[in-house]
N, C-alpha and C. Protein backbone atom coordinates (compact mmCIF):
# COMPACT_ATOMS: atom_id res chain seq x y z
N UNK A 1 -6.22 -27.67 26.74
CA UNK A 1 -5.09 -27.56 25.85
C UNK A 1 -4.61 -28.96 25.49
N UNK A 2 -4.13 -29.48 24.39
CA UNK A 2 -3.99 -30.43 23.84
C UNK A 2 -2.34 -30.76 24.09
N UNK A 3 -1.99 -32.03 24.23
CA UNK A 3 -0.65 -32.72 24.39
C UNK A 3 0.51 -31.74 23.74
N UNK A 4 1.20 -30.93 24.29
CA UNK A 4 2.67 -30.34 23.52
C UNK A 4 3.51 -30.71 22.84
N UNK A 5 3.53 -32.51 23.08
CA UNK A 5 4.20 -32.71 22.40
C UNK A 5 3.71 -33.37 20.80
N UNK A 6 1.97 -33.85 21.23
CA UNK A 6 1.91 -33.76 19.80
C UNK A 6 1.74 -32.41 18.71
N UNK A 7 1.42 -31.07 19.66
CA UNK A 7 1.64 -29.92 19.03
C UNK A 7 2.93 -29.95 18.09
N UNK A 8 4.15 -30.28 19.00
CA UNK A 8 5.15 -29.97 18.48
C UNK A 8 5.24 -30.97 17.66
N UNK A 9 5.18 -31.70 17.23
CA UNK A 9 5.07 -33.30 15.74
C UNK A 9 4.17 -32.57 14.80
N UNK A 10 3.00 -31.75 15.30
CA UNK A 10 2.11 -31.19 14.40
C UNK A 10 2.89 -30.39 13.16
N UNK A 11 4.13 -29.93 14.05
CA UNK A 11 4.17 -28.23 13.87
C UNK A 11 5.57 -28.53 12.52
N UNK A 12 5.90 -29.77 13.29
CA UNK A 12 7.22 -30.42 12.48
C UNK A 12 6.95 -30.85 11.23
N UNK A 13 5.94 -31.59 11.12
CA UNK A 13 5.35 -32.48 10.49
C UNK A 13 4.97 -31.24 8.95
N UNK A 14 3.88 -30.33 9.48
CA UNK A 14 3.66 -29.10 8.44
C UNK A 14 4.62 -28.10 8.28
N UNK A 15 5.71 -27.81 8.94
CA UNK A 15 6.91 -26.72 8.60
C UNK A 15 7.80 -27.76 8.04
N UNK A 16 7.31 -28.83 7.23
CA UNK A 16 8.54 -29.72 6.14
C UNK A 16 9.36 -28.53 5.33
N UNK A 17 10.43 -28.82 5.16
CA UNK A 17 11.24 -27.52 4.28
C UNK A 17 11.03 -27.82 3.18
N UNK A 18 11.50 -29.12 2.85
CA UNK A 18 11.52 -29.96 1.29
C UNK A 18 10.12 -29.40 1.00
N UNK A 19 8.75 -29.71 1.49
CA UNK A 19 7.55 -29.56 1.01
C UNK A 19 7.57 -27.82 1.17
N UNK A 20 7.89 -27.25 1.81
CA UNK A 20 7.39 -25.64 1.93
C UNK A 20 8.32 -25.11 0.25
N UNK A 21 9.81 -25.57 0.32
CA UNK A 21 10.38 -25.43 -1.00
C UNK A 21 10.08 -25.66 -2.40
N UNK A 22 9.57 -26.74 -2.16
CA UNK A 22 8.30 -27.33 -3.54
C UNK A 22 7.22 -26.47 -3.58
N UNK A 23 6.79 -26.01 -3.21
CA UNK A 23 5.77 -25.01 -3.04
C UNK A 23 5.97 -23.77 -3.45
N UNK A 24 6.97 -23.09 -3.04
CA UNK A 24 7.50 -22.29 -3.70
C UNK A 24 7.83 -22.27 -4.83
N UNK A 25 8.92 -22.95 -5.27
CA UNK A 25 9.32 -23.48 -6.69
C UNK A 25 8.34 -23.17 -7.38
N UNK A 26 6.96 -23.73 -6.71
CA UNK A 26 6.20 -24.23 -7.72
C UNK A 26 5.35 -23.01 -8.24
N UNK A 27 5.39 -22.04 -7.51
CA UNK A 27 4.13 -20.57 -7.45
C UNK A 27 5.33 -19.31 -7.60
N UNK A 28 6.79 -19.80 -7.85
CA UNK A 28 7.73 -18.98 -8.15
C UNK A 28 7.33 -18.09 -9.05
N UNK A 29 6.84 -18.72 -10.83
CA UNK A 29 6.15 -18.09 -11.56
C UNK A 29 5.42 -16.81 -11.73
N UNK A 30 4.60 -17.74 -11.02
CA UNK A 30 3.25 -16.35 -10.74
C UNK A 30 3.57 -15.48 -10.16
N UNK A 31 3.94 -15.74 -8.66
CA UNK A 31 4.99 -14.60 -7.52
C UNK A 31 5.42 -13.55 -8.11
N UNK A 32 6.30 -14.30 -8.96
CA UNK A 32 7.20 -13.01 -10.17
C UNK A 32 6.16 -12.20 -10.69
N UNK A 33 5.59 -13.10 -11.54
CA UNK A 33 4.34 -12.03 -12.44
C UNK A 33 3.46 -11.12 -11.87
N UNK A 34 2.87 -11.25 -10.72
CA UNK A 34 2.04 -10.32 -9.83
C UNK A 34 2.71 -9.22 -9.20
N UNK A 35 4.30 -10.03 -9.07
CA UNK A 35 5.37 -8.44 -8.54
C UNK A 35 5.42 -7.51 -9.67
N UNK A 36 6.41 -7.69 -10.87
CA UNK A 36 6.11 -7.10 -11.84
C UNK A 36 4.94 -6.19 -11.93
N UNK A 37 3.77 -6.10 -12.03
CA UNK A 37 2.75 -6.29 -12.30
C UNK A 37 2.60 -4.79 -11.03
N UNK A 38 2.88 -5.93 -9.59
CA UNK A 38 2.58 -4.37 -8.69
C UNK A 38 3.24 -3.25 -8.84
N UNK A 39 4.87 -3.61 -9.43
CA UNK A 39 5.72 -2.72 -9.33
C UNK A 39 5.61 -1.64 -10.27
N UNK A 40 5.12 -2.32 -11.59
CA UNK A 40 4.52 -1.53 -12.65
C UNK A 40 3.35 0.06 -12.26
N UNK A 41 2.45 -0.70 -11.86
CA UNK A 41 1.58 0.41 -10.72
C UNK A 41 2.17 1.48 -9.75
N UNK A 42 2.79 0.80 -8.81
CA UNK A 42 3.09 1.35 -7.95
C UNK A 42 4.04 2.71 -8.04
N UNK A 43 5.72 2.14 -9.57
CA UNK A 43 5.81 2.92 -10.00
C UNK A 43 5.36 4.18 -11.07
N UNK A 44 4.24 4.06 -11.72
CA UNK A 44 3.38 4.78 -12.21
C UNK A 44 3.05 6.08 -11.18
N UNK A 45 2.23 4.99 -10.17
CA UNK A 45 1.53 6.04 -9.17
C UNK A 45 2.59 6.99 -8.69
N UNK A 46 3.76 7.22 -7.97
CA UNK A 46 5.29 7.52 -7.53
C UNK A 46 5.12 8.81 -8.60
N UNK A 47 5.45 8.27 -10.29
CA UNK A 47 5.71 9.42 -10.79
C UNK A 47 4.38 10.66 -10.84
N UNK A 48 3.53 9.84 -10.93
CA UNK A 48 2.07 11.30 -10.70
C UNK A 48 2.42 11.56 -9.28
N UNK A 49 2.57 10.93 -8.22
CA UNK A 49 3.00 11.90 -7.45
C UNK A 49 3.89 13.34 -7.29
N UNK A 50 5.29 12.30 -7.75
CA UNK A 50 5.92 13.56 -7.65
C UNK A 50 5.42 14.66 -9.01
N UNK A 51 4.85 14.34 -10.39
CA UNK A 51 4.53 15.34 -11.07
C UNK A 51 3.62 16.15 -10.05
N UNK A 52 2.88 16.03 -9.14
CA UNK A 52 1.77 16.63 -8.62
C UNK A 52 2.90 17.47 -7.29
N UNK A 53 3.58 17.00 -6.62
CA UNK A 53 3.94 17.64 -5.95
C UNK A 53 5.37 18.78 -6.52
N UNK A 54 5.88 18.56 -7.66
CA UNK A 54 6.86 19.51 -8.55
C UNK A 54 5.73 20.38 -8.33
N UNK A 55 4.40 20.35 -9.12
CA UNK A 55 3.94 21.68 -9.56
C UNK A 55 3.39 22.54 -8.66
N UNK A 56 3.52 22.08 -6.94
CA UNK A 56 3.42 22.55 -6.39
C UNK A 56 4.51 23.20 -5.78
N UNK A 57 5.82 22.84 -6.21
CA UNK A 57 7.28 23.81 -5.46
C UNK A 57 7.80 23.14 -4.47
N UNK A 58 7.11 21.87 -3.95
CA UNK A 58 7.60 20.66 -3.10
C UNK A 58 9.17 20.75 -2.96
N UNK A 59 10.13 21.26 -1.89
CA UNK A 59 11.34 20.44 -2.12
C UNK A 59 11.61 19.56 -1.96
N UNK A 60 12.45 18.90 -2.67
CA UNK A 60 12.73 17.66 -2.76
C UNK A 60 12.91 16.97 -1.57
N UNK A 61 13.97 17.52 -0.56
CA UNK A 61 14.04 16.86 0.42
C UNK A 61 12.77 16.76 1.40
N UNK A 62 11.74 17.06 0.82
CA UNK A 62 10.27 16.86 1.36
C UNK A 62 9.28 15.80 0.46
N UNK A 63 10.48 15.39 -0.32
CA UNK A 63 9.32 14.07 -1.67
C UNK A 63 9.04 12.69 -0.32
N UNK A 64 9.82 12.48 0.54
CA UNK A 64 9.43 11.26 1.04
C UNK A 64 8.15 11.23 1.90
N UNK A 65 7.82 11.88 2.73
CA UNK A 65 6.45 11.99 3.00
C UNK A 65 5.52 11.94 1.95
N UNK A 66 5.46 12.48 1.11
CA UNK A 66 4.61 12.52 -0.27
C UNK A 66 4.39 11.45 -0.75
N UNK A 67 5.73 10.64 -0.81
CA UNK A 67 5.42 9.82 -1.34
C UNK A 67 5.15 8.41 -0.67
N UNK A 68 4.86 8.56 0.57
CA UNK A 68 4.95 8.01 1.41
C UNK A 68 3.48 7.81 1.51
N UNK A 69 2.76 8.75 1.67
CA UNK A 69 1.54 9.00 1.65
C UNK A 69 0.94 8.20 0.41
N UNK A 70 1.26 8.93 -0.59
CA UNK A 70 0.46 7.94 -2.24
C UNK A 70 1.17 6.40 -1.62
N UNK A 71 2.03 5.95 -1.28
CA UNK A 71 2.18 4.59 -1.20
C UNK A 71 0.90 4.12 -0.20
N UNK A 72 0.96 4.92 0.52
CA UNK A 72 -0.57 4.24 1.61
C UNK A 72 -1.47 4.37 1.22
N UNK A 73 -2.11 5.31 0.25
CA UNK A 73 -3.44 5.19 -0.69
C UNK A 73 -3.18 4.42 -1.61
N UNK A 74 -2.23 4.06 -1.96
CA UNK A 74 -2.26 3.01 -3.13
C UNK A 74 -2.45 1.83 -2.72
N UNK A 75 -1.94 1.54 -1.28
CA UNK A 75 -2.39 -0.08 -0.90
C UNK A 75 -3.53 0.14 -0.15
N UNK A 76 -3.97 1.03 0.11
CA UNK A 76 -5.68 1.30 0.20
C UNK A 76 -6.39 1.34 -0.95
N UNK A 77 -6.15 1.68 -1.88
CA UNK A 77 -6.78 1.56 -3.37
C UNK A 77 -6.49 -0.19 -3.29
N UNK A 78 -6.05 -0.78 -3.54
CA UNK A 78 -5.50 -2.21 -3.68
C UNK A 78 -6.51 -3.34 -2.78
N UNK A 79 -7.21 -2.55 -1.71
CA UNK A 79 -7.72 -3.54 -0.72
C UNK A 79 -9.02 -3.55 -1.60
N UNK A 80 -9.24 -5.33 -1.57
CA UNK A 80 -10.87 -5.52 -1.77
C UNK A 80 -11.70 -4.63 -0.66
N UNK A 81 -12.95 -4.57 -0.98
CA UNK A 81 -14.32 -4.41 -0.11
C UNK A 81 -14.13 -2.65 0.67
N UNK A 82 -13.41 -2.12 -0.18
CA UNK A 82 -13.31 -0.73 0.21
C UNK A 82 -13.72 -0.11 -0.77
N UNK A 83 -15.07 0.53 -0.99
CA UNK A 83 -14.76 1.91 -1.41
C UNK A 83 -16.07 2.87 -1.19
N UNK A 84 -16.13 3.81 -1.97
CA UNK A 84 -17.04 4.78 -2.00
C UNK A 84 -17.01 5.62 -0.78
N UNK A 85 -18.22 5.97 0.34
CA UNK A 85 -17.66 7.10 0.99
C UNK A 85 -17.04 6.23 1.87
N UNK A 86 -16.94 5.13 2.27
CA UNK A 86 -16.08 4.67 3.49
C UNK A 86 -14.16 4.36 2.80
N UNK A 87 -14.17 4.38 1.50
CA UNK A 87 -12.91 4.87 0.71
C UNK A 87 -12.42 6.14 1.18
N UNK A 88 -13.13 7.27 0.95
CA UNK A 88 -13.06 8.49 1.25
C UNK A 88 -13.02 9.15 2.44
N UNK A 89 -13.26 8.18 3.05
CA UNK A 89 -13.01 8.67 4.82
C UNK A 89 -11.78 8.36 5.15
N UNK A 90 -11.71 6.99 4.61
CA UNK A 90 -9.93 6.33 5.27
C UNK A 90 -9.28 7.05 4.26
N UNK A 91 -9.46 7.23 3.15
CA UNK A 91 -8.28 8.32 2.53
C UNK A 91 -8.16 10.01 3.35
N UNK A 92 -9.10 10.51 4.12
CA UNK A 92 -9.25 11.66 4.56
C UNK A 92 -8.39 11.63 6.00
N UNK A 93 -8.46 10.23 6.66
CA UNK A 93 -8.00 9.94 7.66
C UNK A 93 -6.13 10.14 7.32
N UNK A 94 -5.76 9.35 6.44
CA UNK A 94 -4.42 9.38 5.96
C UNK A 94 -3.85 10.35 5.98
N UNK A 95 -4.88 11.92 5.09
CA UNK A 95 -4.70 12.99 4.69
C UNK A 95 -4.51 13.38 6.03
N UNK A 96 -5.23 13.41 6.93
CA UNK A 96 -4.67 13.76 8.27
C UNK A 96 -3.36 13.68 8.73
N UNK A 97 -3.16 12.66 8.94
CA UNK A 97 -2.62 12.15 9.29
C UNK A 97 -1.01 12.69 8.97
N UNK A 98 -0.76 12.43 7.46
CA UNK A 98 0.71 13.05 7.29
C UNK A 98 0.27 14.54 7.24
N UNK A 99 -0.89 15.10 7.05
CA UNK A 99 -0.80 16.78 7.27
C UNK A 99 -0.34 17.23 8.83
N UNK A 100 -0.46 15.90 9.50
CA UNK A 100 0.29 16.33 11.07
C UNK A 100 1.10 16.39 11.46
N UNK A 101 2.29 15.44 10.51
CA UNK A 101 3.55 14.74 10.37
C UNK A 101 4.13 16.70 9.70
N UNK A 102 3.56 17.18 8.89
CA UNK A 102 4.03 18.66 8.24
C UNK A 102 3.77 18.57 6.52
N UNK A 103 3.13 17.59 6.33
CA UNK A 103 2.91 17.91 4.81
C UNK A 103 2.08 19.12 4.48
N UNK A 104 1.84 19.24 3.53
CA UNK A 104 0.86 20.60 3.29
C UNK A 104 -0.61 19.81 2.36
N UNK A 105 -1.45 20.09 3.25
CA UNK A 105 -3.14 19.69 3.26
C UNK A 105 -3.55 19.48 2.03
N UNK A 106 -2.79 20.77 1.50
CA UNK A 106 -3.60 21.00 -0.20
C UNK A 106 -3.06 20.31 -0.74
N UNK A 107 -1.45 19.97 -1.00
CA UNK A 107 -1.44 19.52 -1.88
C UNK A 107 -1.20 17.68 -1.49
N UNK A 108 -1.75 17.04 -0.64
CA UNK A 108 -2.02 15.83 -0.05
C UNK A 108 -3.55 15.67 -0.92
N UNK A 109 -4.56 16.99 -0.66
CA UNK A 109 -5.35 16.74 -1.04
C UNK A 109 -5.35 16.49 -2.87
N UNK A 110 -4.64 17.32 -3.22
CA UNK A 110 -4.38 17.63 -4.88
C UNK A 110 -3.77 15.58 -5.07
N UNK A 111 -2.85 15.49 -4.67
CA UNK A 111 -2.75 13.97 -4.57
C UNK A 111 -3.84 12.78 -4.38
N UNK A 112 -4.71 13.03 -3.33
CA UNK A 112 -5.81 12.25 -3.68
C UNK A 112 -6.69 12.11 -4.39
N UNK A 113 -6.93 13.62 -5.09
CA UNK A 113 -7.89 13.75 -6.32
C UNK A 113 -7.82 13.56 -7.03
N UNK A 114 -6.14 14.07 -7.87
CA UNK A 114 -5.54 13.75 -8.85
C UNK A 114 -4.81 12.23 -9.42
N UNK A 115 -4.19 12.08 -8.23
CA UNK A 115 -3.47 10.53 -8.57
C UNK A 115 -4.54 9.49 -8.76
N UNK A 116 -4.91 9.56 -7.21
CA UNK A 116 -6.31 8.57 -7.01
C UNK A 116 -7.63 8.76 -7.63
N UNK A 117 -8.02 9.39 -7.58
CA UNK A 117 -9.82 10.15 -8.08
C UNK A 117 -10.69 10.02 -6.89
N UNK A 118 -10.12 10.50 -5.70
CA UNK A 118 -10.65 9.78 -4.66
C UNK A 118 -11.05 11.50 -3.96
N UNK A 119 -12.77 11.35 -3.87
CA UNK A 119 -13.35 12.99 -3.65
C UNK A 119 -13.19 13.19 -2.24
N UNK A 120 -13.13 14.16 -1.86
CA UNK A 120 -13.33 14.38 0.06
C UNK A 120 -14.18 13.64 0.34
N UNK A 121 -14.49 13.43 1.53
CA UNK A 121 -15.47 12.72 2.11
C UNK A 121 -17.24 13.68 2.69
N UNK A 122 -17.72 13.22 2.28
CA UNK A 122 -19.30 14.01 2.60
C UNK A 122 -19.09 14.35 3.96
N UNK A 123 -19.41 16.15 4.71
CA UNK A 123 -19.10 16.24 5.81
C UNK A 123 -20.38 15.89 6.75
């Protein structure tokens, strides 16, 4: 293990505020634009949800699991180097998952097909 105290000069030295603040400042821009951008999506996806779970008779005070769920396939949709049937497994896994919590199977599943395009998984 290396000297602590030059760890700690290391640690000082790269957690500069002035420089971490400039940095920011500087990627403030973009930051913004990529939020926008997710929020745009994200709220999209939200409303096909709940259209998908209305037409199923969903009460309302049951939208947060639902939508809880499309929020976790959506940042599973979002991850590089995922997809096809190993997509379809971790989406099946999810589907589990809140169908244990008390959602209802079908229409979790009607959500992954519909919102996402994302098929069962090959048994």
């Amino acid at each position: 293990m290396s000297d602590p105290v030059k760890r700690t000069e290391r640690w000082m030295t790269k957690y500069n505020l002035e420089r971490v603040s400039q940095t920011l400042s500087d990627l403030k821009g973009k930051m913004a634009e990529h939020y926008a951008a997710a929020m745009v999506g994200l709220c999209a996806m939200e409303t096909e949800v709940k259209q998908v779970i209305n037409a199923y008779g969903v009460s309302t005070s049951q939208y947060v699991p639902y939508l809880n769920f499309g929020r976790q396939l959506y940042k599973l949709s979002k991850q590089r180097g995922i997809s096809g049937e190993s997509f379809a497994m971790a989406a099946q896994v999810l589907l589990d998952k809140w169908a244990a919590r008390g959602c209802d199977p079908e229409v979790l599943a009607k959500i992954r097909t519909d919102v996402f395009d994302i098929p069962a998984p090959k048994p």
